[in-house]
Protein backbone atom coordinates (compact mmCIF):
# COMPACT_ATOMS: atom_id res chain seq x y z
CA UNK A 1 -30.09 6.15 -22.09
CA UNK A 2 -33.22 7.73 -24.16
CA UNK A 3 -31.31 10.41 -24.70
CA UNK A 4 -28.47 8.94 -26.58
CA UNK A 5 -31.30 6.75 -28.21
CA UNK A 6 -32.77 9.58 -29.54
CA UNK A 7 -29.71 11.59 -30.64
CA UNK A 8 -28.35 8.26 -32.33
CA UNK A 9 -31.90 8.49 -34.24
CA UNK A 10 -31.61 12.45 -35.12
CA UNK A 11 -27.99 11.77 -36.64
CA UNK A 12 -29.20 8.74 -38.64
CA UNK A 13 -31.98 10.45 -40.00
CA UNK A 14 -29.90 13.44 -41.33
CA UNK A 15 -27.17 11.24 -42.95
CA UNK A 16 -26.95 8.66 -45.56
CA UNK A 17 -27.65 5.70 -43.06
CA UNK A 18 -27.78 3.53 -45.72
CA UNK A 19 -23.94 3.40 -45.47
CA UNK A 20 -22.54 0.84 -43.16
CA UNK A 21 -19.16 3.42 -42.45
CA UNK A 22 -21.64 6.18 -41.68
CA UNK A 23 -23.80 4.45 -39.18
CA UNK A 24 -20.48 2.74 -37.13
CA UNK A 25 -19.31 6.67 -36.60
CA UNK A 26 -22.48 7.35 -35.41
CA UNK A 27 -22.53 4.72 -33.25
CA UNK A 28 -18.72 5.04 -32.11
CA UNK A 29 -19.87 8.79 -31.03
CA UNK A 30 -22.36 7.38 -28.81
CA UNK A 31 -19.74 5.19 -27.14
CA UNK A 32 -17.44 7.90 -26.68
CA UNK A 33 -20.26 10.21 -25.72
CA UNK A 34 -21.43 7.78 -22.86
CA UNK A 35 -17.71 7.82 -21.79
CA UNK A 36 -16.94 11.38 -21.65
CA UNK A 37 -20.13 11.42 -19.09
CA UNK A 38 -19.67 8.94 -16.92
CA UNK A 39 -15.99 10.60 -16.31
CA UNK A 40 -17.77 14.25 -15.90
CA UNK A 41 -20.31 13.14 -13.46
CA UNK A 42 -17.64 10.79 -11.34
CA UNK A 43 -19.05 7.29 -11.65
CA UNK A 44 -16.75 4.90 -11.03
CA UNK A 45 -18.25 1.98 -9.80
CA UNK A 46 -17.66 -0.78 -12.09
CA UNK A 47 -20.71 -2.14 -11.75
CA UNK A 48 -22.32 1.07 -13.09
CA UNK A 49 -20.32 1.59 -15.78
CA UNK A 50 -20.53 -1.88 -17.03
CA UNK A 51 -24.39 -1.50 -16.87
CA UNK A 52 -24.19 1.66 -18.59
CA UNK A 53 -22.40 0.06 -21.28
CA UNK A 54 -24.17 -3.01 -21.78
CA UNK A 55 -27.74 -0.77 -22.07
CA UNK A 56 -25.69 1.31 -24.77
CA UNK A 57 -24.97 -1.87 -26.94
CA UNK A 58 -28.65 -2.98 -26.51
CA UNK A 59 -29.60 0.28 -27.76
CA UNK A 60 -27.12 0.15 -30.88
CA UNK A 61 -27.99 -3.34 -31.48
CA UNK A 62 -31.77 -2.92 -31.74
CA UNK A 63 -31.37 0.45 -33.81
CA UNK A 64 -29.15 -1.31 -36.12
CA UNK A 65 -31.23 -4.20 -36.24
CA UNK A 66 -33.96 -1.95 -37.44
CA UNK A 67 -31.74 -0.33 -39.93
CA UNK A 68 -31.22 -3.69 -41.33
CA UNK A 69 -34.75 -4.53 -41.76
CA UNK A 70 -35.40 -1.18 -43.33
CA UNK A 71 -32.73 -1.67 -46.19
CA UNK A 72 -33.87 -5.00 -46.57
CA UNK A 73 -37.35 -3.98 -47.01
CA UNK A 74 -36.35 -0.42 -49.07
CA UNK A 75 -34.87 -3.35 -51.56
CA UNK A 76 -37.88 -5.55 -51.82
CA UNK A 77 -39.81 -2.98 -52.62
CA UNK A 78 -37.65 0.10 -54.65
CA UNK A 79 -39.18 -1.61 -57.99
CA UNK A 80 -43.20 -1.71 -57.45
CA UNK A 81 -42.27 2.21 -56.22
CA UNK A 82 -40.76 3.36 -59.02
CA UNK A 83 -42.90 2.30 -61.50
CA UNK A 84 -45.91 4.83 -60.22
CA UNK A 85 -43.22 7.36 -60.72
CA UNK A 86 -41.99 6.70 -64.29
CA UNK A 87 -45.28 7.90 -65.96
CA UNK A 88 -45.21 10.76 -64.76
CA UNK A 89 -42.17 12.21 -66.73
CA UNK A 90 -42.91 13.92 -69.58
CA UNK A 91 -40.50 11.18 -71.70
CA UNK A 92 -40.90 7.64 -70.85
CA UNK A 93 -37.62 6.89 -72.70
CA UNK A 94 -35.36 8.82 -70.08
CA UNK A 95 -34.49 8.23 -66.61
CA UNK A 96 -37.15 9.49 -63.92
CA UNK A 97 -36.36 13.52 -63.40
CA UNK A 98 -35.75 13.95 -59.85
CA UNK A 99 -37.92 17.00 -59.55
CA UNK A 100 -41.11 15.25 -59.30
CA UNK A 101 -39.52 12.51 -55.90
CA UNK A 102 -40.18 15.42 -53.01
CA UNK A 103 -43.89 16.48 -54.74
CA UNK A 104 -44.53 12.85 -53.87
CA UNK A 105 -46.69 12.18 -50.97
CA UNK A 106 -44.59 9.49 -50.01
CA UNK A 107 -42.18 9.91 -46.35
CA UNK A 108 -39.10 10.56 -46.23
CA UNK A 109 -37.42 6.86 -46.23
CA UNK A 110 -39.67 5.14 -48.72
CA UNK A 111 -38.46 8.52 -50.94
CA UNK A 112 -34.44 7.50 -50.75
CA UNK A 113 -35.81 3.85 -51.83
CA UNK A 114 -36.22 5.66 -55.48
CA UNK A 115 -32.92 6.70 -56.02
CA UNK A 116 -31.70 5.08 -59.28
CA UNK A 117 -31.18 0.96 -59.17
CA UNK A 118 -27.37 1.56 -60.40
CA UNK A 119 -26.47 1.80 -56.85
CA UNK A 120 -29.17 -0.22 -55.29
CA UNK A 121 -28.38 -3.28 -57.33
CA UNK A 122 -24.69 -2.81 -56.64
CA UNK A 123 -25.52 -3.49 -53.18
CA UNK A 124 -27.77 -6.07 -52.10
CA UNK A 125 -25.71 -8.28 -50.31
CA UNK A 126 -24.39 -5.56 -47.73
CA UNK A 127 -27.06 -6.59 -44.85
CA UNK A 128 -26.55 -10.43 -45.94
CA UNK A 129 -22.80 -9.61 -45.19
CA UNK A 130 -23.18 -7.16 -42.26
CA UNK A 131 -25.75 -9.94 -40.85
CA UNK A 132 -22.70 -12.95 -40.90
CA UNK A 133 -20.76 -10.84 -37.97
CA UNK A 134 -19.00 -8.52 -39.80
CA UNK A 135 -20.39 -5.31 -37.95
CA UNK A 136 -19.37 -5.45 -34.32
CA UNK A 137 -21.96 -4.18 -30.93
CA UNK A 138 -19.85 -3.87 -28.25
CA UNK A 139 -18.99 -8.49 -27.75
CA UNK A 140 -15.98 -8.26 -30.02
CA UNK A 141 -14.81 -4.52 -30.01
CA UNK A 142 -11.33 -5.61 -28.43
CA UNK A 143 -11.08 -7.95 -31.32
CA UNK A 144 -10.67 -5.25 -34.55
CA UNK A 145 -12.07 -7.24 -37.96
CA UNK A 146 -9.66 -6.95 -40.94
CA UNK A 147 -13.15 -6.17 -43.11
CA UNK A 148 -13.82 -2.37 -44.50
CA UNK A 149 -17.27 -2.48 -43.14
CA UNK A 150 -16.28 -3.11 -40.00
CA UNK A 151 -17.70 -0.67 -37.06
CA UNK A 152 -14.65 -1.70 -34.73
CA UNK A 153 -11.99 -0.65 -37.44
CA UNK A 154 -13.40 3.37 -37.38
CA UNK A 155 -12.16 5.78 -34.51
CA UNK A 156 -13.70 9.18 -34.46
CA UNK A 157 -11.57 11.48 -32.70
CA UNK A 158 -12.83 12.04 -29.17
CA UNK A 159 -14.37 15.46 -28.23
CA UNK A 160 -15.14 16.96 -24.22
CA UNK A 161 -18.42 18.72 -25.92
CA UNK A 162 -21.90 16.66 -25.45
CA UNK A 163 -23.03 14.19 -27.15
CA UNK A 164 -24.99 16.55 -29.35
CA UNK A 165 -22.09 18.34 -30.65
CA UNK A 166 -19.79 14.95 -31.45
CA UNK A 167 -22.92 13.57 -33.36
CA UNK A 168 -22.83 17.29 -35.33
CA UNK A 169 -19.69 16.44 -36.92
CA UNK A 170 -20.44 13.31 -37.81
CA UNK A 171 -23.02 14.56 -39.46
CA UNK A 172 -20.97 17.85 -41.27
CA UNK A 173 -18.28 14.91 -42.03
CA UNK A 174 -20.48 12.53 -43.83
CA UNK A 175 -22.93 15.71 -45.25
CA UNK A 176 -21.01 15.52 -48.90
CA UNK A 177 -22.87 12.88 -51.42
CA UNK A 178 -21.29 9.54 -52.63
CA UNK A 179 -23.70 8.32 -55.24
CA UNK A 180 -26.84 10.17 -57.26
CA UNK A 181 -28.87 10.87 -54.21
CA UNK A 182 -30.90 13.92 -54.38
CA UNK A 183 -30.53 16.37 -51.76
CA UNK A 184 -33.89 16.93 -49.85
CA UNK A 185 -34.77 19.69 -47.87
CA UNK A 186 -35.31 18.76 -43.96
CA UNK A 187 -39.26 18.49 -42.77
CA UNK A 188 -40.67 20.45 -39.79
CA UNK A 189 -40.57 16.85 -38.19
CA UNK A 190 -36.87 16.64 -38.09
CA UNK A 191 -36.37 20.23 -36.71
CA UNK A 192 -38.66 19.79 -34.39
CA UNK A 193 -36.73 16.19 -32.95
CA UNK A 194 -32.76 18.23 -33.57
CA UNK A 195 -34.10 21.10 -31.25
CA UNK A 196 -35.22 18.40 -28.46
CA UNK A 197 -32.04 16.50 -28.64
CA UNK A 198 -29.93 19.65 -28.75
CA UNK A 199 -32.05 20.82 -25.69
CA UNK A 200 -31.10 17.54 -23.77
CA UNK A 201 -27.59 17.66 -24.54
CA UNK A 202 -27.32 21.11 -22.86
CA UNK A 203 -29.19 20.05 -20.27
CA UNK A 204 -26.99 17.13 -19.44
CA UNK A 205 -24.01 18.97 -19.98
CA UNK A 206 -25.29 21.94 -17.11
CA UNK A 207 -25.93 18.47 -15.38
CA UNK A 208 -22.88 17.27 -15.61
CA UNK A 209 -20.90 20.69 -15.27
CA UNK A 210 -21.92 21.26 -11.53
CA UNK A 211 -21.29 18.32 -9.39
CA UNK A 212 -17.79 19.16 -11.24
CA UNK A 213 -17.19 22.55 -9.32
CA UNK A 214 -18.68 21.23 -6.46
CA UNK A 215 -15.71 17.92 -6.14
CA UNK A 216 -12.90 20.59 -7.30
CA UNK A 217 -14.22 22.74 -4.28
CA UNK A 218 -13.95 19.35 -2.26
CA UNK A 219 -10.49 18.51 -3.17
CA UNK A 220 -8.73 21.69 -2.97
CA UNK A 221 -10.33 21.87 0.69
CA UNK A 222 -9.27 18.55 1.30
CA UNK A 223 -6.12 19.11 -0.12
CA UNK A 224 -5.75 22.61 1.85
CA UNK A 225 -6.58 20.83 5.61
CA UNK A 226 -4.08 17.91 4.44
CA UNK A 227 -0.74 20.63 4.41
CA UNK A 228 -1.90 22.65 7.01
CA UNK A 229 -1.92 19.83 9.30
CA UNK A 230 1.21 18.42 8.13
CA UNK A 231 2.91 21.89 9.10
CA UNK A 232 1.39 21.84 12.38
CA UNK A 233 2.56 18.55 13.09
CA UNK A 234 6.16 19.34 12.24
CA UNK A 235 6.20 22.42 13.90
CA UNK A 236 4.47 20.98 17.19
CA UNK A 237 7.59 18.09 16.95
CA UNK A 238 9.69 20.69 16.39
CA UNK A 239 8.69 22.41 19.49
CA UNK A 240 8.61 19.49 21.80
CA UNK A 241 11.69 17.91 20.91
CA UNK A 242 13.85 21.35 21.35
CA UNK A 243 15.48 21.02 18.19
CA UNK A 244 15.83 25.04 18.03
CA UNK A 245 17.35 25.51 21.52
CA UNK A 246 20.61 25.92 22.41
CA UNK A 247 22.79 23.23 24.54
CA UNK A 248 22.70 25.82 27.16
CA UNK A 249 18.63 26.31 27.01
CA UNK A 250 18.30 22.22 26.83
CA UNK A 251 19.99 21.70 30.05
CA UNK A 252 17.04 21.68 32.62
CA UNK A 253 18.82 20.38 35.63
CA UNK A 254 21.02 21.53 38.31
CA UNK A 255 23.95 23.22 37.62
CA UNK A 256 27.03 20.89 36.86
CA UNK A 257 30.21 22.66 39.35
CA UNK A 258 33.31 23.22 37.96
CA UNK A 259 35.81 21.03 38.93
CA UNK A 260 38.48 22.45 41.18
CA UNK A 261 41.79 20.03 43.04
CA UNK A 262 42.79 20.65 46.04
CA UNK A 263 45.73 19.31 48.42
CA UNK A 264 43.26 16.65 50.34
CA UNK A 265 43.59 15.04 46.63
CA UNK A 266 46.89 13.88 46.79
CA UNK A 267 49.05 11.88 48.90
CA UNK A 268 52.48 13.10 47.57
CA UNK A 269 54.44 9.71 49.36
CA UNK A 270 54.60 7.70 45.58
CA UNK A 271 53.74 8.92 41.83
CA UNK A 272 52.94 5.42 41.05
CA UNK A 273 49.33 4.53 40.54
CA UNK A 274 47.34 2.69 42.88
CA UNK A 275 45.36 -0.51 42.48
CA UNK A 276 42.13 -0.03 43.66
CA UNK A 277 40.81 -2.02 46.70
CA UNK A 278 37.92 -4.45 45.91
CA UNK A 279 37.01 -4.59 49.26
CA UNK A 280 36.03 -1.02 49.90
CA UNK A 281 32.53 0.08 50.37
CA UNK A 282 31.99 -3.55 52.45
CA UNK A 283 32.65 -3.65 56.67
CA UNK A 284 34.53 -6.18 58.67
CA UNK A 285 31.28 -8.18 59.03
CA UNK A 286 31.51 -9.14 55.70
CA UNK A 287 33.12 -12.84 55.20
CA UNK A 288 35.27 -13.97 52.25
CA UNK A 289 34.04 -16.77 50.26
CA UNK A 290 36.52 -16.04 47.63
CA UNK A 291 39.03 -13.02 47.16
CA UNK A 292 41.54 -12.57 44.58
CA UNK A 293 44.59 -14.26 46.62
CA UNK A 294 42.28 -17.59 46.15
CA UNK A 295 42.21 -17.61 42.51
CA UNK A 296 44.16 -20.55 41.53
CA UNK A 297 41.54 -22.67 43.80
CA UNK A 298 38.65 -22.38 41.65
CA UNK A 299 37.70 -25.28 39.78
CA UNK A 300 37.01 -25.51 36.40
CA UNK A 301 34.32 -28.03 34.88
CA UNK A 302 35.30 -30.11 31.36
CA UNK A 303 33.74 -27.24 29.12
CA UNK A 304 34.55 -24.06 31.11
CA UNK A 305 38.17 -22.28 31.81
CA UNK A 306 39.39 -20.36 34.25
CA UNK A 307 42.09 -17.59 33.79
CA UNK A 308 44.11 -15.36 36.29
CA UNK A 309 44.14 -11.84 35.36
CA UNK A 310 45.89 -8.61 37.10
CA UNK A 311 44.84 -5.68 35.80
CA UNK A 312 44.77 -1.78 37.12
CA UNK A 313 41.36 -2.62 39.55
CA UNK A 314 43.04 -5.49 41.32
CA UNK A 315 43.40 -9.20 40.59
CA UNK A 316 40.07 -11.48 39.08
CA UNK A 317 39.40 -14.58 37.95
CA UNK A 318 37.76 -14.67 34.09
CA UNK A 319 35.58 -17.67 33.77
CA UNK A 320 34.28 -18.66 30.47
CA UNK A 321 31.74 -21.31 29.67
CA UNK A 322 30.94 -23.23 26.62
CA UNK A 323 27.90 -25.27 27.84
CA UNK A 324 24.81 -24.50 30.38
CA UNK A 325 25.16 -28.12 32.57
CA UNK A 326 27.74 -28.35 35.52
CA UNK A 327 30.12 -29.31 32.80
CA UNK A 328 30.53 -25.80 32.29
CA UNK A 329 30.32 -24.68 35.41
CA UNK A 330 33.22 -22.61 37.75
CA UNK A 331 33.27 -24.00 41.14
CA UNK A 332 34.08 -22.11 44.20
CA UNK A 333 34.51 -23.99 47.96
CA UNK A 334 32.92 -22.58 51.03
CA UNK A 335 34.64 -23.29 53.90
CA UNK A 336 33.31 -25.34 57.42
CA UNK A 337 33.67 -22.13 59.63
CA UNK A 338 31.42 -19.53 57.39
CA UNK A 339 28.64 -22.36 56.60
CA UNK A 340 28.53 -22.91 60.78
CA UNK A 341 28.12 -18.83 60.76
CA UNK A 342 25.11 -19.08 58.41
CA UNK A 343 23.42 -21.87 60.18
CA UNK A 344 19.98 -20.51 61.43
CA UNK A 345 20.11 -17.41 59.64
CA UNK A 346 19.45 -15.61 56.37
CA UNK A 347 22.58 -14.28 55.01
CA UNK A 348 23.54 -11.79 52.05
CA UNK A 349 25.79 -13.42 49.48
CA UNK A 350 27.66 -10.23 47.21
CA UNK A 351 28.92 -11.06 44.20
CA UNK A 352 31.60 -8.07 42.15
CA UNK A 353 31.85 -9.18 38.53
CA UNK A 354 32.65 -7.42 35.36
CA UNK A 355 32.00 -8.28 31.82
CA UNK A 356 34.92 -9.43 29.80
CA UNK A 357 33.67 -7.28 26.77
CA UNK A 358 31.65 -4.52 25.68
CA UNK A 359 28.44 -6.15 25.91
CA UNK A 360 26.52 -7.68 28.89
CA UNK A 361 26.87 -11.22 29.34
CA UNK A 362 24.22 -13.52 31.51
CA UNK A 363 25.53 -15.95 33.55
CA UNK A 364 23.56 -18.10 36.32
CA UNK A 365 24.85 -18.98 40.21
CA UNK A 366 24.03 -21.80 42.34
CA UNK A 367 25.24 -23.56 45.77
CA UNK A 368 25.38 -26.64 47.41
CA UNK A 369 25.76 -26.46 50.87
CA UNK A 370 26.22 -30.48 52.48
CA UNK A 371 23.53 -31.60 54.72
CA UNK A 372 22.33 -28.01 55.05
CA UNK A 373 20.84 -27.86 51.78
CA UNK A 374 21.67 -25.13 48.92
CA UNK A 375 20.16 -22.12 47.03
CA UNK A 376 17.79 -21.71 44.48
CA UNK A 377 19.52 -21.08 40.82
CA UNK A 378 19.90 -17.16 39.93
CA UNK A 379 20.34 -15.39 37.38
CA UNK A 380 22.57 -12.37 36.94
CA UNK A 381 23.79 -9.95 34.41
CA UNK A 382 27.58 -8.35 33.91
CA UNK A 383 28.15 -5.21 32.48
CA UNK A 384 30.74 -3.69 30.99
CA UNK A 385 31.20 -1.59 34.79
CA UNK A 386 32.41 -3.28 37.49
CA UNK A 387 29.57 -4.05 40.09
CA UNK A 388 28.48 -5.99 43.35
CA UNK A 389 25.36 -7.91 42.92
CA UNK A 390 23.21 -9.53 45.88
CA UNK A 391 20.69 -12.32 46.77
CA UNK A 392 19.87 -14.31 49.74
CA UNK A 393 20.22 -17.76 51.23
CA UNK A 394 18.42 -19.24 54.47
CA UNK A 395 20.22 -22.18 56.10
CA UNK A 396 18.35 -24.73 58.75
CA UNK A 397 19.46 -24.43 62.24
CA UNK A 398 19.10 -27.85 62.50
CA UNK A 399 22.48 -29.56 61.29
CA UNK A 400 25.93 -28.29 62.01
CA UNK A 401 28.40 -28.23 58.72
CA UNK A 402 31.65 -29.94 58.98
CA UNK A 403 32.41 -30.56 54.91
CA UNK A 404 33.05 -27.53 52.75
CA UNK A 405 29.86 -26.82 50.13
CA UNK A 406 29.99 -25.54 46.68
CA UNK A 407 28.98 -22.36 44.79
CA UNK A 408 28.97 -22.50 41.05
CA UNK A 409 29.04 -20.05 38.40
CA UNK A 410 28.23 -21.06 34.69
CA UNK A 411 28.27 -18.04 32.30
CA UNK A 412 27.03 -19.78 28.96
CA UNK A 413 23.11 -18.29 29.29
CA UNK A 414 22.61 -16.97 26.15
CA UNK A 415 24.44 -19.56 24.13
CA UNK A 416 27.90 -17.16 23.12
CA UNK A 417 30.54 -18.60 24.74
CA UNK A 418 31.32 -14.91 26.64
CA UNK A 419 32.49 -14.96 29.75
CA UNK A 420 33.00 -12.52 33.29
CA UNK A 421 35.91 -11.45 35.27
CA UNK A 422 34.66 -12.47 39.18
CA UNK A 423 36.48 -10.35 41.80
CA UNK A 424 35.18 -11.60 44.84
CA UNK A 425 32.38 -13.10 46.86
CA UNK A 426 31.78 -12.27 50.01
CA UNK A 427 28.85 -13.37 52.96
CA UNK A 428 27.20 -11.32 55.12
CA UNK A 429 25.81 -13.64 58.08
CA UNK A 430 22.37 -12.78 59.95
CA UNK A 431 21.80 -9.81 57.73
């Protein structure tokens, strides 16, 4: 921050910083000048910046504070000073020549204190007024101040150069004189302080200009390995997922043969289509618990139905449930004769069922059995195909069967009211 401090100083000293307007461009440079850095160099913590910010307004403050104290004091004391000055001229009846003020051993501020009292008496309120908030330091600058004074009301136009060179045209801007003042020629001093603060600006601008190349050479590599992978990625999905072969090329497995017919395919006694047999693919082992001539003795619970359908592959029995409990269960009855077969044994139960629609439908089966006991509750799934699915049930040898037992089918699992078209269901004894 000295450096703005001191460049603030160097611009104040080589403009009429007596003038409120003057001294809020100044200032609103610096601002803008501590800005335009702090976006150059990449900071953009918030912390930082605020910190930044708040040491800048200290800095204005105090400097302005001191400007106020040095107006105040130029007024107290412009009229003992020009009085040593007055004899001097050649005519005490005219107003003091302003050749003799830089022969005067005097420095350079107490010198602008003998400008003629015209102006000075105009003005003495200006740092009472400036004093009661008019001037703002950073606090209020969101809030603008309808007053002419006002620092917050002037916006210098904003400038990428340094500081240095935004503080120059303030200067060149507010070079041409307002009042009387004489124009005095700049002291080694004042050279001497410009060609430090110029020499800091550049320096802070080389500063500043570096770590600039360096994050563009940082993004553009970034920004480089950031496409290049995304085209390798595409092309490595591309690759993988074949989207450039052929159907021919995609087709990995064996060869598919070409269909031919020959006269084994036909039986040339009826060209009337056959129903197919649901009991193929099953031996003479097999037992019936239920086969399509047996549909009308299924029993339907309160909340279930039961419908007999013929179709092209062979007669079924849909069964439909509208509740999970035995209300909405199908029942089936097992005869005497194929319970005394299972007695002692572990038998295959096959069920063929179908799907009424296109989607698979869950439906659960249980038995009863008499004295002999039953079977665990399973759960099964129909698809859309017609298929034979299997569990098994162990019976004690213990009892011999003479009442008929129960198997139940309730297809209301997942709550949709779908139902299955049941085939058959058939027992394999011992097996």
């Amino acid at each position: 921050m000295s450096g703005l401090e001191t460049a603030i100083r160097g611009a104040l000293e080589r403009s009429d910083r007596t003038k409120a307007e003057v001294r809020a461009r100044i200032y609103q440079s610096a601002r803008q000048a501590l800005e335009s850095g702090l976006r150059k160099q990449g900071v953009n913590d918030p912390e930082t910046v605020a910190e930044q910010r708040h040491q800048l307004e200290a800095t204005i403050h105090a400097i302005e504070q001191e400007e106020r104290e040095r107006l105040k004091a130029q007024a107290e004391v412009a009229p003992p000073v020009a009085k040593p000055v007055t004899p001097a001229a050649p005519q005490p009846v005219s107003p003091p020549p302003a050749a003799p003020t830089p022969a005067a051993p005097q420095p350079m501020p107490q010198s602008r204190a003998s400008e003629p009292k015209a102006p000075q008496a105009s003005k003495p309120t200006e740092p009472a007024a400036e004093d009661a908030g008019v001037l703002s330091f950073g606090a209020d600058r969101d809030h603008v101040a309808d007053h002419p004074s006002s620092l917050d009301d002037v916006r210098a136009e904003r400038d990428d150069r340094p500081a240095m060179d935004a503080v120059m045209g303030e200067r060149r801007q507010a070079a041409a004189p307002a009042s009387d003042v004489v124009d005095e020629k700049p002291s080694k001093r004042g050279s001497k302080k410009r060609a430090q603060a110029a020499a800091k600006a550049q320096a802070q601008a080389a500063a500043r200009a570096k770590p600039r190349r360096r994050r563009g050479l940082f993004s553009r590599i970034f920004i480089f390995v950031v496409i290049l992978s995304s085209i390798g990625i595409a092309a490595w999905w591309v690759y993988s997922t074949g989207l450039l072969l052929t159907a021919a090329e995609r087709q990995t497995g064996v060869p598919t043969p070409t269909p031919t017919a020959s006269a084994d395919d036909f039986s040339g006694n009826s060209q009337e289509p056959k129903t197919i047999d649901p009991q193929r693919g099953f031996s003479s082992a097999w037992l019936d618990i239920f086969k399509p001539s047996d549909a009308r003795a299924v029993k339907a619970g309160p909340n279930a139905t039961v419908e007999v359908l013929g179709a092209s592959d062979g007669q079924a029995v849909k069964i439909a449930s509208r509740s999970s409990d035995a209300d909405g269960a199908a029942i089936f009855t097992v005869s005497p004769d194929i319970l005394r077969e299972m007695v002692g044994k572990t038998s295959t139960i096959a069920i063929t069922v179908q799907s009424t629609g296109e989607k698979p439908v869950q439906f659960a089966v249980s038995c009863e059995f008499d004295r002999l006991g039953g079977c665990s509750r399973h759960r099964f799934t129909a698809n859309p195909e017609q298929a034979d699915l299997l569990f098994r049930v162990t019976l004690p040898p213990a009892v011999t069967p003479n009442a008929p037992g129960q198997f139940t089918i309730n297809t209301d699992m997942s709550g949709n009211g779908a139902g299955i078209n049941v085939y058959s269901i058939r027992v394999l004894p011992g097996q």
